[in-house]
Protein backbone atom coordinates (compact mmCIF):
# COMPACT_ATOMS: atom_id res chain seq x y z
CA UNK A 1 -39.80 -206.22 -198.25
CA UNK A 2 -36.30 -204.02 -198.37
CA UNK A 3 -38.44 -200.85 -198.26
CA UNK A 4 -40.62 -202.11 -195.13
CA UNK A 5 -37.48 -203.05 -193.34
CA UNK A 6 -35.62 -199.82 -194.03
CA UNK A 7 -38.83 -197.38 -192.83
CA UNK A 8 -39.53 -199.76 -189.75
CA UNK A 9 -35.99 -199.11 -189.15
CA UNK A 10 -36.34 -195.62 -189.58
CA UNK A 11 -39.31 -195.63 -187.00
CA UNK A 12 -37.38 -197.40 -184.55
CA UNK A 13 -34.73 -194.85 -184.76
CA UNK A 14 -37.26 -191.58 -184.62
CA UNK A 15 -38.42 -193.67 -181.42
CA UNK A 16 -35.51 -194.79 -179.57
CA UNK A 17 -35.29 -193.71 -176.03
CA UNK A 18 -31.88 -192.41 -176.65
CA UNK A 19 -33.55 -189.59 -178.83
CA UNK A 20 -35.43 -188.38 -176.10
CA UNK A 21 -32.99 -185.87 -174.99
CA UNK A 22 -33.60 -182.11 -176.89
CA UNK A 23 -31.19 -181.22 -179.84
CA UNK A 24 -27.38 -180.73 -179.35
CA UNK A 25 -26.84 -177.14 -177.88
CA UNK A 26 -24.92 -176.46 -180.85
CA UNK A 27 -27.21 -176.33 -183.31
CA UNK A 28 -29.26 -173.26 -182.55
CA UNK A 29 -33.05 -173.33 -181.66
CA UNK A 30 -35.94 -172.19 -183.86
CA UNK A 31 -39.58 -170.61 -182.27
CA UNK A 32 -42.74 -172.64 -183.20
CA UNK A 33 -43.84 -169.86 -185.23
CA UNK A 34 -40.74 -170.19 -187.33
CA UNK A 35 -42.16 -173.38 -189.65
CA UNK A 36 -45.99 -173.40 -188.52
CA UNK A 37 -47.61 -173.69 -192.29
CA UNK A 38 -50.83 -173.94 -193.43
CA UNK A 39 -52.14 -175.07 -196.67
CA UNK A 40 -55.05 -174.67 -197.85
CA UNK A 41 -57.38 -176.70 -201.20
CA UNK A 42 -60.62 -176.65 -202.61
CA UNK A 43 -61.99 -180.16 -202.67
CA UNK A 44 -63.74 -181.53 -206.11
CA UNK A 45 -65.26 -184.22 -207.25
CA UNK A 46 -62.34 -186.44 -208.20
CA UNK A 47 -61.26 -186.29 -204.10
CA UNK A 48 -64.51 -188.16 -203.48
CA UNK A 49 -65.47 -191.57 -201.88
CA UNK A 50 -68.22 -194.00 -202.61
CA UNK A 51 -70.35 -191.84 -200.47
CA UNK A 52 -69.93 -188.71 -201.89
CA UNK A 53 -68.05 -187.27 -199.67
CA UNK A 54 -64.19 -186.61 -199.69
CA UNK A 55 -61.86 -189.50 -198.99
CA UNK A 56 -60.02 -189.85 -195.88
CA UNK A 57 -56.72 -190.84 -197.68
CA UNK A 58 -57.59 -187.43 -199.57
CA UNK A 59 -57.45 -185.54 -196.39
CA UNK A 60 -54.18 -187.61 -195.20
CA UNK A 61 -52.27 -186.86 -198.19
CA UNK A 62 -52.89 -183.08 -197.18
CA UNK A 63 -51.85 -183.43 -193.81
CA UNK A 64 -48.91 -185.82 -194.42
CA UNK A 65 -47.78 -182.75 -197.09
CA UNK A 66 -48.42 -180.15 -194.59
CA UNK A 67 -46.51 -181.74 -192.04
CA UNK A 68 -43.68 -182.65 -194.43
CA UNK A 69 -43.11 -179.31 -195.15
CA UNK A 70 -43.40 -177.78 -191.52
CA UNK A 71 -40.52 -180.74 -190.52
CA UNK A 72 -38.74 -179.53 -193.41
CA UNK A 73 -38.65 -175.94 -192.51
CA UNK A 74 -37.88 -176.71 -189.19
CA UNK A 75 -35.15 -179.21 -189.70
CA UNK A 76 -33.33 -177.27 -192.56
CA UNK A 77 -33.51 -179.88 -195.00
CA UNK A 78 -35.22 -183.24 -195.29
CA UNK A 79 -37.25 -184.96 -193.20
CA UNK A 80 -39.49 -188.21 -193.31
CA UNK A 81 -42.21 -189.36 -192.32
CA UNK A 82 -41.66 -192.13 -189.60
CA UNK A 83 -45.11 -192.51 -187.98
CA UNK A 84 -48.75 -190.85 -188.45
CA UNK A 85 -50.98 -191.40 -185.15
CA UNK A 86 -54.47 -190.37 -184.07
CA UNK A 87 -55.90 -189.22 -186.95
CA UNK A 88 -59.03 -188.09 -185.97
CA UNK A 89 -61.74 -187.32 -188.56
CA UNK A 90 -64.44 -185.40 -186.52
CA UNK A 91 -66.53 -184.65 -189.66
CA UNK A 92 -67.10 -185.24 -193.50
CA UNK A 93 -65.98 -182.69 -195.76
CA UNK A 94 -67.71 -182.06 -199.21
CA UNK A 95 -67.16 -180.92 -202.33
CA UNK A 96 -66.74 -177.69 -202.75
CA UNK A 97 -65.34 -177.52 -199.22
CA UNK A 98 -61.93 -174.88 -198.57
CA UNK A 99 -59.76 -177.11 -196.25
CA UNK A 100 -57.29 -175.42 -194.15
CA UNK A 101 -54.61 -177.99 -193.44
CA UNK A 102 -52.41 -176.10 -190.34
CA UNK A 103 -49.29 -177.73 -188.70
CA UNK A 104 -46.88 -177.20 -186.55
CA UNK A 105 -43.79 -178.75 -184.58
CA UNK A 106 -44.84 -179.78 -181.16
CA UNK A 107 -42.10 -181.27 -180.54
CA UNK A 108 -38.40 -182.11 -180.88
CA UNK A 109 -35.67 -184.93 -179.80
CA UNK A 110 -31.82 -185.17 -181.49
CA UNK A 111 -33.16 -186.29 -185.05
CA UNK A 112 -36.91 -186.15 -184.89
CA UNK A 113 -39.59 -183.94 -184.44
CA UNK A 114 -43.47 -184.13 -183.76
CA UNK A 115 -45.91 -182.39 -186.15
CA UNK A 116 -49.14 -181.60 -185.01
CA UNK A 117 -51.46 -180.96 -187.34
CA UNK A 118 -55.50 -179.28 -187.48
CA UNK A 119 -57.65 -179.68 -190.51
CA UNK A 120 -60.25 -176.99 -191.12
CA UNK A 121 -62.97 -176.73 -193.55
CA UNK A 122 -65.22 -173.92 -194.59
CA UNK A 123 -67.51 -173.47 -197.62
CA UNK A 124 -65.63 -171.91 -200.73
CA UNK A 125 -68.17 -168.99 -201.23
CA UNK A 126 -69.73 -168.42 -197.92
CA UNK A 127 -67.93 -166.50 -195.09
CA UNK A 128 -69.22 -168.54 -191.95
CA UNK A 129 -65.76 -169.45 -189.95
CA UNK A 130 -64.45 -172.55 -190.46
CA UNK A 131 -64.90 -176.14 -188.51
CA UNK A 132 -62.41 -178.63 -187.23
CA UNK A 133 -62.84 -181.73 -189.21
CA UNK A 134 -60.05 -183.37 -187.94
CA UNK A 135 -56.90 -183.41 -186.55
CA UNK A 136 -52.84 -185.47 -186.05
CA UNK A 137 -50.38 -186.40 -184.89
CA UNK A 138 -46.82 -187.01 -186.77
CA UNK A 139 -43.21 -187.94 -186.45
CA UNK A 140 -41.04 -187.02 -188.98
CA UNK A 141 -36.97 -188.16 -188.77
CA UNK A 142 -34.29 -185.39 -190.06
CA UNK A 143 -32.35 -187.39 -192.81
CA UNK A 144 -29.20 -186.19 -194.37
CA UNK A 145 -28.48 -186.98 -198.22
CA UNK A 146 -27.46 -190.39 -197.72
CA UNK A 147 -30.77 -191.07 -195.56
CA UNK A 148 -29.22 -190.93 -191.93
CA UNK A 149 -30.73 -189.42 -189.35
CA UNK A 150 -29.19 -186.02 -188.59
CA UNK A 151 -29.61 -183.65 -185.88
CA UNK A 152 -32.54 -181.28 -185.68
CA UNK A 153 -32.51 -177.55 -184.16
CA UNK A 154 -34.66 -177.59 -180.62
CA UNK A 155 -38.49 -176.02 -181.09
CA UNK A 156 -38.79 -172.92 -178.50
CA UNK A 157 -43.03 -173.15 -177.61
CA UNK A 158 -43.75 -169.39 -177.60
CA UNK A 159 -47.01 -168.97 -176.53
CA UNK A 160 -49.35 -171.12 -173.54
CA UNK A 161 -50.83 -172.92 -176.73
CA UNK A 162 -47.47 -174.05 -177.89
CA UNK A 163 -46.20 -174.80 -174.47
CA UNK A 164 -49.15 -177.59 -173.78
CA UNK A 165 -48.93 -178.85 -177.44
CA UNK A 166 -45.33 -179.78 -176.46
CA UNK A 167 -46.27 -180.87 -173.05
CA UNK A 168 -48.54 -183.13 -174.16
CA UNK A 169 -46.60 -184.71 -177.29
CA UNK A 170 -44.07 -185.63 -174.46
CA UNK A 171 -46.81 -187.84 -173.26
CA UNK A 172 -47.40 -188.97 -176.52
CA UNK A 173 -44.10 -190.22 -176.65
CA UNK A 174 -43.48 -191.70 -173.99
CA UNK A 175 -46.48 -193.80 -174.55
CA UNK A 176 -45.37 -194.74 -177.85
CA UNK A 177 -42.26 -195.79 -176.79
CA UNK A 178 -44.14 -198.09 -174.14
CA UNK A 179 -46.45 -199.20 -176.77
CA UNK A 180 -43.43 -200.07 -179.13
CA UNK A 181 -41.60 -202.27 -176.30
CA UNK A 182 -44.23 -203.66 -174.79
CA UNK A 183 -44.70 -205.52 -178.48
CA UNK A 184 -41.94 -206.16 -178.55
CA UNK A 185 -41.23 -207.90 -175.46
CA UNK A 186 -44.66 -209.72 -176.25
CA UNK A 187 -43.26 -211.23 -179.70
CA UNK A 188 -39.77 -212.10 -177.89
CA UNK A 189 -41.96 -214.17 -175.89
CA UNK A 190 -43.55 -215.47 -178.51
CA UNK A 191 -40.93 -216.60 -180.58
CA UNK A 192 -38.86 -217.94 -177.04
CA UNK A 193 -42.17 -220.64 -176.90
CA UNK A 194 -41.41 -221.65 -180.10
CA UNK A 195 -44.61 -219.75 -181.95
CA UNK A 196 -44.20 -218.49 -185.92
CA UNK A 197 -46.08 -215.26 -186.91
């Protein structure tokens, strides 16, 4: 119960409106290009499901690690993950399947950053290109040694790919934040009328 509290309070603070705002303008800015990571895996039979194909949570774990590290790189130092959104799987993978896990930072506030993230999958020993099989969306919150959020460097989109991806995870924010009081508010209300959840 201690952990859940401490990472939904970690959430709320890689959310809070006050963290909208870009990085201090002391810390100096880093390019997109500067932590964009990609790492790639051959999938066997142990990452399978029921089905036969791989497991989702096999795929998450991949992007969760890829997107760890790109937050990492960017921030200097550690950073954690405080939410995962749309996580789209757009097809199975199988065994035997080379999946290309790329990610980059989309996005940055004072302490946290968003990590977007493509998954790509091509047969180990054929050359056809490779498909999108899914793709997400992550926050990660800078975190010094004593887990406190710390300042993170600004991310400077460099090309017209990198300037929508950040466009568009401003959206994505902003509708999380709307999401996140609008529950809020709701359970307020809730517990004001005298209901237990």
């Amino acid at each position: 119960m201690r952990v859940r509290h401490k990472v939904e309070a970690m959430t709320d603070q890689a959310s809070a409106p006050e963290q909208e705002t870009p990085s201090t303008p002391d810390i100096p800015g880093k390019p997109t290009s500067a932590s964009r990571t990609t790492l790639s895996h051959i999938m066997t039979h142990s990452d399978t499901n029921l089905l036969g194909t791989v497991h989702g949570g096999v795929i998450m774990k991949l992007v969760d690690d890829a997107a760890g590290a790109v937050a990492g790189r960017h921030s200097g130092g550690p950073a954690v993950t405080a939410s995962m959104d749309e996580m789209a799987f757009l097809e199975p993978v199988r065994v035997g399947d080379l999946v290309h896990v790329k990610a980059q930072v989309n996005w940055t506030g004072r302490t946290s950053m968003e990590v977007g993230v493509r998954v790509l999958a091509e047969r180990w020993n054929e050359s056809a290109p490779a498909t999108q099989v899914g793709s997400a969306y992550l926050v990660f919150a800078a975190v010094d040694a004593d887990g406190k959020p710390r300042h993170v460097p600004p991310v400077f989109p460099e090309t017209e790919r990198d300037k929508r991806r950040y466009q568009e995870a401003q959206i994505r924010r902003t509708h999380r934040l709307a999401r996140r009081r609008a529950i809020r508010e709701l359970r307020e209300k809730r517990a004001a009328q005298g209901f237990e959840d």
